[in-house]
C-alpha atoms as a PDB file:
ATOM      1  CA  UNK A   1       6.246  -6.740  11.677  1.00  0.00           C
ATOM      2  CA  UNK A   2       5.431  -6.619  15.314  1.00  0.00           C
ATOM      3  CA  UNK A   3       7.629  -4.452  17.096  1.00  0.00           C
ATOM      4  CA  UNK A   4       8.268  -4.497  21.384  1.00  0.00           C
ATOM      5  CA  UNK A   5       9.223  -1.923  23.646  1.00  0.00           C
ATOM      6  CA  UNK A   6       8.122  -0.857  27.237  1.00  0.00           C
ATOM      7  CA  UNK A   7       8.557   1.599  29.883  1.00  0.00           C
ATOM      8  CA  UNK A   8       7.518   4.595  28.144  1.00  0.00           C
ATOM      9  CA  UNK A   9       6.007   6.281  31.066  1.00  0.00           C
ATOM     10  CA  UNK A  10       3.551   8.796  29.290  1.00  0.00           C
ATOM     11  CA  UNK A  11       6.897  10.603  27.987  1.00  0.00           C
ATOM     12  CA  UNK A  12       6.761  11.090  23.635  1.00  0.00           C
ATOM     13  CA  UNK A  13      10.906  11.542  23.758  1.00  0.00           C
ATOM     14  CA  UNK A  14      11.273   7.575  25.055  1.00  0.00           C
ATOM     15  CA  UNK A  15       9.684   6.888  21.624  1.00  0.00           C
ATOM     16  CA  UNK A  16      12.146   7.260  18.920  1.00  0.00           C
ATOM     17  CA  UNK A  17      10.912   9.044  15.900  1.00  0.00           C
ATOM     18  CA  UNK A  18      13.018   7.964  13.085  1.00  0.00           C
ATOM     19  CA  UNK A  19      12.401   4.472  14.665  1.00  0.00           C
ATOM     20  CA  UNK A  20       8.146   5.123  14.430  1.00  0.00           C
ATOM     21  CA  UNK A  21       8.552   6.742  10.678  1.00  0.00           C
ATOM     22  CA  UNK A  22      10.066   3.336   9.991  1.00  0.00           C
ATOM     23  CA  UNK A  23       6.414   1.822  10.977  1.00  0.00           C
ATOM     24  CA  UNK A  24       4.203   0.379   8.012  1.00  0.00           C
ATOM     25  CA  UNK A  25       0.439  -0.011   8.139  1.00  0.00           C
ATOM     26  CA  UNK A  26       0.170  -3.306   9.538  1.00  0.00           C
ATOM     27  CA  UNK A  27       2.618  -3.356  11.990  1.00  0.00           C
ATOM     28  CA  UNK A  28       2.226  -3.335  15.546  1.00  0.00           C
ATOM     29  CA  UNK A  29       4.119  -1.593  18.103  1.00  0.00           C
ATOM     30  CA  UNK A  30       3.774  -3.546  21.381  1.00  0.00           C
ATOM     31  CA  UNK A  31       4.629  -1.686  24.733  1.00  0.00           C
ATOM     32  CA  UNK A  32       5.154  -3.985  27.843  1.00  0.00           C
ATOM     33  CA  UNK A  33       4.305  -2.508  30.857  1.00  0.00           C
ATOM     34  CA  UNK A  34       4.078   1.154  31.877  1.00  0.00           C
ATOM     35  CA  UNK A  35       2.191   2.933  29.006  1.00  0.00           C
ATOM     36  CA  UNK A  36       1.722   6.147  31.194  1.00  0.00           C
ATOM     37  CA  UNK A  37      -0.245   7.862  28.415  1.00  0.00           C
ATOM     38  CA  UNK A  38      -3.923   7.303  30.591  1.00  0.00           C
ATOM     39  CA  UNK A  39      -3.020   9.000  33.935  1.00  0.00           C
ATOM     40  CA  UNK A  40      -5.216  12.139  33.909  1.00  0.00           C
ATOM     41  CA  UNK A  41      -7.410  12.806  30.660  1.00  0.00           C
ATOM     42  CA  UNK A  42      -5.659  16.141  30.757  1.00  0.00           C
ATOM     43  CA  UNK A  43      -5.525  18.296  27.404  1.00  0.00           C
ATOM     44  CA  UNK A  44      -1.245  17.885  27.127  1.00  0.00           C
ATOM     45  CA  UNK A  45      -2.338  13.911  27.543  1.00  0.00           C
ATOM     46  CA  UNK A  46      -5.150  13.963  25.064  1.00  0.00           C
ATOM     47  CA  UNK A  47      -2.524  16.111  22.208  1.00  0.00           C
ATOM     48  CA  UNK A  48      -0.228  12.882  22.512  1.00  0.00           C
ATOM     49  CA  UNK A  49      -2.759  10.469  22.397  1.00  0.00           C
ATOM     50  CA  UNK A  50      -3.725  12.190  19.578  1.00  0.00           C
ATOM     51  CA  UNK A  51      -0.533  12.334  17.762  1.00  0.00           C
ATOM     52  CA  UNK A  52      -0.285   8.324  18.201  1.00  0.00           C
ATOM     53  CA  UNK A  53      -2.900   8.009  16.503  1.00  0.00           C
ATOM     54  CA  UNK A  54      -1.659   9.515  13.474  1.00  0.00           C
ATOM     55  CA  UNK A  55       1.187   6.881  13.615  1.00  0.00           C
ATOM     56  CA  UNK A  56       0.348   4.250  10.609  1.00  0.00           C
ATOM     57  CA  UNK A  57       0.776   1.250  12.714  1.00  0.00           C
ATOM     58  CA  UNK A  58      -1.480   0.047  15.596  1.00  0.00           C
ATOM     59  CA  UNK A  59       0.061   0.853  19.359  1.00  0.00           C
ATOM     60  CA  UNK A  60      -0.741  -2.286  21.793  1.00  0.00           C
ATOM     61  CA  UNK A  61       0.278  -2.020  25.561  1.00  0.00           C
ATOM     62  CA  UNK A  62      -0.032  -4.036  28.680  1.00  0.00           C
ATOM     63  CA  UNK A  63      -0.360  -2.670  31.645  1.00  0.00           C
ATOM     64  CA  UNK A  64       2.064  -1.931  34.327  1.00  0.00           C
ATOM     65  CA  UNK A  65       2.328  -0.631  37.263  1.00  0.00           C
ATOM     66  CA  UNK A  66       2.284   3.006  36.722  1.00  0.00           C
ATOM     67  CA  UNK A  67      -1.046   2.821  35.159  1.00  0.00           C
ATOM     68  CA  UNK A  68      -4.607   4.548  35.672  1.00  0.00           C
ATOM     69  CA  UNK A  69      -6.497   1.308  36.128  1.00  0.00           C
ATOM     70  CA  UNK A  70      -9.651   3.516  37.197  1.00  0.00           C
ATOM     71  CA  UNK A  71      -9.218   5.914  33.664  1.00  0.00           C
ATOM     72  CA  UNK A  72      -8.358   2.600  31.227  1.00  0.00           C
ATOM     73  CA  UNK A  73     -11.651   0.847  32.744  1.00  0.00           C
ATOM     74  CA  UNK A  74     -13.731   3.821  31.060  1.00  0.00           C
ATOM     75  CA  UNK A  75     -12.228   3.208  27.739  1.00  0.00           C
ATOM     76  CA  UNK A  76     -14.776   1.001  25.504  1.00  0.00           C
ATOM     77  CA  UNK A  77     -13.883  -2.720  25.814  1.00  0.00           C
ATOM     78  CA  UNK A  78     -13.775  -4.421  22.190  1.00  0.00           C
ATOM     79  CA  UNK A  79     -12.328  -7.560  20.537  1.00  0.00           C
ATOM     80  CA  UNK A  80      -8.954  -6.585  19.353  1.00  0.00           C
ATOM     81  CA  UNK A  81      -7.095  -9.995  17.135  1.00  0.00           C
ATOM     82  CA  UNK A  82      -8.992 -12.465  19.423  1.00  0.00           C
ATOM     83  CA  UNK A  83      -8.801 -11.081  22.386  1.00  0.00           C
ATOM     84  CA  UNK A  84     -10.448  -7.975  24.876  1.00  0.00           C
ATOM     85  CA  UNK A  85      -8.953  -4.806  24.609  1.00  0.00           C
ATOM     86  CA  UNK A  86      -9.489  -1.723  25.677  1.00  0.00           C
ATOM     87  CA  UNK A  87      -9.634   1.162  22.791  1.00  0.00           C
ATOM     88  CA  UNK A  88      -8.208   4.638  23.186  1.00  0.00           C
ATOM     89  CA  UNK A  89      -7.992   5.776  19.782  1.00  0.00           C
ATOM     90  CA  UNK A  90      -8.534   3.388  16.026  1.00  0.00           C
ATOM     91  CA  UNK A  91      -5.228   2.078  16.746  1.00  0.00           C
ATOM     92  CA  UNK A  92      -4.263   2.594  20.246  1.00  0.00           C
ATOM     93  CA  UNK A  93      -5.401  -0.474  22.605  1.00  0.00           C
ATOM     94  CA  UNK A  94      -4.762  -1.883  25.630  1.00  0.00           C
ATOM     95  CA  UNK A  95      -4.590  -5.027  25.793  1.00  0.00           C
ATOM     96  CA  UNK A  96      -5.959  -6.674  28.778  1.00  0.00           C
ATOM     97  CA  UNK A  97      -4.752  -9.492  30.938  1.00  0.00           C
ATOM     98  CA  UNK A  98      -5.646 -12.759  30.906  1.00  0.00           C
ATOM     99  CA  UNK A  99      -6.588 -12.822  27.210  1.00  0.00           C
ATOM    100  CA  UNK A 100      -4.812 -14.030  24.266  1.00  0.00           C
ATOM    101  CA  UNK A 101      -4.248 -12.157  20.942  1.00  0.00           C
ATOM    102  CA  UNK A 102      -3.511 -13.566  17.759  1.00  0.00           C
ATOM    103  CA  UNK A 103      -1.004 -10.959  15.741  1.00  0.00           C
ATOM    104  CA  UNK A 104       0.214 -11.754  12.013  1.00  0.00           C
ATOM    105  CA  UNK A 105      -1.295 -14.786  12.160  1.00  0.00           C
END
């Protein structure tokens, strides 16, 4: 299942956490716009980043406008369902604009 939110501003608490235990492998959780979790590569940032990653499902965002653009260009670019991405943990990615991504098919 492919799953959309947005707006989560680098805060854990806007993400519910009964809704992400409800997450299967092979679904993706797609945040539109204002990720916040790449602002300063700070330890407190890196923990959360962390703890996403232990989340079964992949994590897509798009950019918004409260975004390190200067931090998310040192991430490694990679082809992510057909598109460029760039990836900030196994299944954390931002997805980059302009490109088109091909999810369940």
């Amino acid at each position: 299942m492919i799953y959309f939110t947005g707006d989560t501003h680098g805060e854990p608490d806007r993400l519910s956490k009964t809704a992400l235990r409800k997450l299967s492998p092979g679904d993706t959780l797609i945040i539109c716009g204002d990720f916040g979790f790449i602002w300063d590569k700070s330890a407190r940032e890196q923990k959360q980043l962390d703890k996403l990653a232990r989340l079964r499902c992949n994590i897509c965002f798009l950019d918004g406008t409260h975004e390190n653009f200067e931090l998310l260009d040192t991430y490694p670019l990679v082809r992510f369902c057909g598109g460029k991405a760039h990836r900030i943990r196994p299944n954390v990615f931002h997805l980059m604009r302009g490109q088109i991504f091909e999810l369940e098919g």
